[in-house]
C-alpha atoms as a PDB file:
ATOM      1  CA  UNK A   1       4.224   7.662 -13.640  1.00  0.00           C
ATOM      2  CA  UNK A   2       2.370   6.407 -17.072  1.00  0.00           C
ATOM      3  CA  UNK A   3       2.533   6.726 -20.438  1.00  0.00           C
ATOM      4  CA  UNK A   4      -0.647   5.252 -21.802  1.00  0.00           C
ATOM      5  CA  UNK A   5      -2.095   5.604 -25.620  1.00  0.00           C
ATOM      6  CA  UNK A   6      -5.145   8.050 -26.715  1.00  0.00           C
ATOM      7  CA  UNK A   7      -5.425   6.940 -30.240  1.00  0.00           C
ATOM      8  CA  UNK A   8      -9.026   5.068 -30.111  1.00  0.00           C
ATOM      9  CA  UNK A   9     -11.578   6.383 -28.257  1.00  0.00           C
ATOM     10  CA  UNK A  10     -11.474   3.517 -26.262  1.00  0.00           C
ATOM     11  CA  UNK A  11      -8.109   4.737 -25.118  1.00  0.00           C
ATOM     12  CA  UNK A  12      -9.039   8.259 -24.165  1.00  0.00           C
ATOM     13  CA  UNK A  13     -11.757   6.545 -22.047  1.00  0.00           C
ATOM     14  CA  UNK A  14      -9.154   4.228 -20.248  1.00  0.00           C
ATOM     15  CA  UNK A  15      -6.930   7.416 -19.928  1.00  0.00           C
ATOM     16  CA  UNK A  16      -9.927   9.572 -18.113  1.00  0.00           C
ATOM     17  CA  UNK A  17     -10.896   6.782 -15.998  1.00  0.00           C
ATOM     18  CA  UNK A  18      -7.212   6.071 -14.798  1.00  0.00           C
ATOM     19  CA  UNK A  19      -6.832   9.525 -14.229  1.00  0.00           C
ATOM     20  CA  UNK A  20      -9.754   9.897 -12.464  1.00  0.00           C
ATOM     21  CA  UNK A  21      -9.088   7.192 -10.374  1.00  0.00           C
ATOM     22  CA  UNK A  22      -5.816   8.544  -9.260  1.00  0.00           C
ATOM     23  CA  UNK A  23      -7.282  11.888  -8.170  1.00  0.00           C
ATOM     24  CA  UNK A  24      -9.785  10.047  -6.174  1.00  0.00           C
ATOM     25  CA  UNK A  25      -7.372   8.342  -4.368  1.00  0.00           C
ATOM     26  CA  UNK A  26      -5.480  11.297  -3.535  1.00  0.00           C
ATOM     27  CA  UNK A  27      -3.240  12.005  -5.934  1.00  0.00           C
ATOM     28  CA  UNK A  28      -1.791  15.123  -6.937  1.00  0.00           C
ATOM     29  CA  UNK A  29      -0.536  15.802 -10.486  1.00  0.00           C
ATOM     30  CA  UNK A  30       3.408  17.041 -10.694  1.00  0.00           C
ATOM     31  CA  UNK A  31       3.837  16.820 -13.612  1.00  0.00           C
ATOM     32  CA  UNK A  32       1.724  15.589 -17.069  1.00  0.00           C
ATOM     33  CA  UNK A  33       1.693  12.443 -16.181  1.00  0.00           C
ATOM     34  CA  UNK A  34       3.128  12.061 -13.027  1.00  0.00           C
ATOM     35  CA  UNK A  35       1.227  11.683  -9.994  1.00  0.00           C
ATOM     36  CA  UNK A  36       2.462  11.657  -6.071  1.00  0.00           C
ATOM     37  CA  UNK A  37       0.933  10.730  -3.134  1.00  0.00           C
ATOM     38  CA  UNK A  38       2.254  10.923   0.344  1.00  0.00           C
ATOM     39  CA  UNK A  39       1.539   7.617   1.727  1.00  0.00           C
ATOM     40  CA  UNK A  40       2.522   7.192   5.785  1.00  0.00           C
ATOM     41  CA  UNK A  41       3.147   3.581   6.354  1.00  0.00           C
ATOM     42  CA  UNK A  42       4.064   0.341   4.335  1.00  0.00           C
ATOM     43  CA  UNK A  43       0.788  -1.462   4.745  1.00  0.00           C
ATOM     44  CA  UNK A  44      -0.807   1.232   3.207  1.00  0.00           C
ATOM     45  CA  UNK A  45       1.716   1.341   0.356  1.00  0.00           C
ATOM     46  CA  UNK A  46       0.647  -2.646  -0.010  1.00  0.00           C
ATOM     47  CA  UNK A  47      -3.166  -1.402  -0.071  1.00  0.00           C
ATOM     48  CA  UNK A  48      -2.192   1.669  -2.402  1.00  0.00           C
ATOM     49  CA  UNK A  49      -0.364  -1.141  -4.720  1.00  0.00           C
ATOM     50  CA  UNK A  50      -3.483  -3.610  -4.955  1.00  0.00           C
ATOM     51  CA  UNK A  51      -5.875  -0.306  -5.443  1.00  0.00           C
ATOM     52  CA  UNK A  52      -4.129   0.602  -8.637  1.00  0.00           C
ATOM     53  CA  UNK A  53      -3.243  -2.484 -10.148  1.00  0.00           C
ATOM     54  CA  UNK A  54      -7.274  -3.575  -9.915  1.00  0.00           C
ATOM     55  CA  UNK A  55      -7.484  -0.369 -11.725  1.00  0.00           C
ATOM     56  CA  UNK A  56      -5.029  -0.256 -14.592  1.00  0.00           C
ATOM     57  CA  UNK A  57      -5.842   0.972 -17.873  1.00  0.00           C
ATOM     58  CA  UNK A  58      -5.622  -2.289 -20.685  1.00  0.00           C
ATOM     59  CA  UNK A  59      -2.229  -0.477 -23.042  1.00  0.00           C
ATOM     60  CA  UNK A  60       0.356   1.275 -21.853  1.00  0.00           C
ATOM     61  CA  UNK A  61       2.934   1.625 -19.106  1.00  0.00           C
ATOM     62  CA  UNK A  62       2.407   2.699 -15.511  1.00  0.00           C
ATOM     63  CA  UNK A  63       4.944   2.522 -12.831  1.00  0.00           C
ATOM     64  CA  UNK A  64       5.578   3.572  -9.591  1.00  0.00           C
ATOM     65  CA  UNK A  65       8.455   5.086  -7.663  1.00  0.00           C
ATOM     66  CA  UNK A  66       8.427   4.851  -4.223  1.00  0.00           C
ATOM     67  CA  UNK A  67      10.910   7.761  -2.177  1.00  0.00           C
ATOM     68  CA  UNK A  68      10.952   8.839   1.676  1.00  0.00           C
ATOM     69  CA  UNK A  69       9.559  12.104   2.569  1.00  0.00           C
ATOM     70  CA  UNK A  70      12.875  13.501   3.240  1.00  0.00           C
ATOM     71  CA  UNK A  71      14.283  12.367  -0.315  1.00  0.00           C
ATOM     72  CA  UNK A  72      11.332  14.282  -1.921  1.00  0.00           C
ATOM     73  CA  UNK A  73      11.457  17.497  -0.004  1.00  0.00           C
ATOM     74  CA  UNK A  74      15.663  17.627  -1.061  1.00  0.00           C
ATOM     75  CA  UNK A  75      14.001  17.690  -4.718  1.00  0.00           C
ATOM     76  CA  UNK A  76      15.755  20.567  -6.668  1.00  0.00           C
ATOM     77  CA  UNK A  77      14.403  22.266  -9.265  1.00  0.00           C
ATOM     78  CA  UNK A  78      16.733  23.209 -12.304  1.00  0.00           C
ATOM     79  CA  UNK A  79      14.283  25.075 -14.483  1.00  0.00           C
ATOM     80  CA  UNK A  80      10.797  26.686 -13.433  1.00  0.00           C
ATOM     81  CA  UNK A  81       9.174  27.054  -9.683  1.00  0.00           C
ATOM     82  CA  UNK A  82       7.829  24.554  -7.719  1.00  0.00           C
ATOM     83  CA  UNK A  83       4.025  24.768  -7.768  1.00  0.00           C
ATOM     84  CA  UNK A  84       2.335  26.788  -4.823  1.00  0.00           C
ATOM     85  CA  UNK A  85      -1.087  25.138  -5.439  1.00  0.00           C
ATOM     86  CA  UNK A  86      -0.190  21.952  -3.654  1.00  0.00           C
ATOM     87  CA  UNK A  87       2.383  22.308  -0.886  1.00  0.00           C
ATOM     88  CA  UNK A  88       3.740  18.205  -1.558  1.00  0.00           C
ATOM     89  CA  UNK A  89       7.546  19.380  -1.478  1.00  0.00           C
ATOM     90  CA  UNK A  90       7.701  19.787   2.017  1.00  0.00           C
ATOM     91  CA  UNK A  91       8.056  17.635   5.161  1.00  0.00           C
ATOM     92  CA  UNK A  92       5.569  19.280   7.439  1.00  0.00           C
ATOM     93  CA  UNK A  93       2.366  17.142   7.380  1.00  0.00           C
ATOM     94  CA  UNK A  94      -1.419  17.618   7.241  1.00  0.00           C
ATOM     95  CA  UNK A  95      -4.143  16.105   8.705  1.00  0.00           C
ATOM     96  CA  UNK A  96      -7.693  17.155   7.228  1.00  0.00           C
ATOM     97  CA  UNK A  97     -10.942  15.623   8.858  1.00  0.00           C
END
């Protein structure tokens, strides 16, 4: 999750590249700016971790959540559907070579 300026256009450029890093990596956007990634074991968390903070924009706020698999698939939605175009609210997993 992040909340980061756009005032200067130095910020916007921090913004894209942060955001472009994160999609990259494998993130997938649920919300504005919230991104999720299903990560399978701690020691790749730790990697995951190290990746972003060598990458974190200059202002701002960024922090991360960690949940199981199982607490994220029991997400309920109050208002709206849950997006179709990524299938991250469910505990069946995907491998893609």
């Amino acid at each position: 999750m992040f909340d980061l300026p756009v005032d200067t256009s130095r910020e916007r450029r921090e913004y894209r590249k942060f955001v472009k890093f994160l999609l990259n990596e494998g993130y997938v956007r649920s919300q504005y700016s919230i991104y999720c990634k299903l990560i399978l074991n701690r020691g790749t968390l730790n990697h995951q971790l190290s990746k972003l903070k060598q990458n974190l924009p200059s202002n701002g706020i960024v922090q991360t959540l960690i949940v199981t698999e199982k607490q994220f698939s029991d997400m309920t939605y109050l208002v709206g559907e849950p997006s179709t175009k990524y299938d991250v609210n469910t505990t069946e997993r995907m491998l893609e070579l």
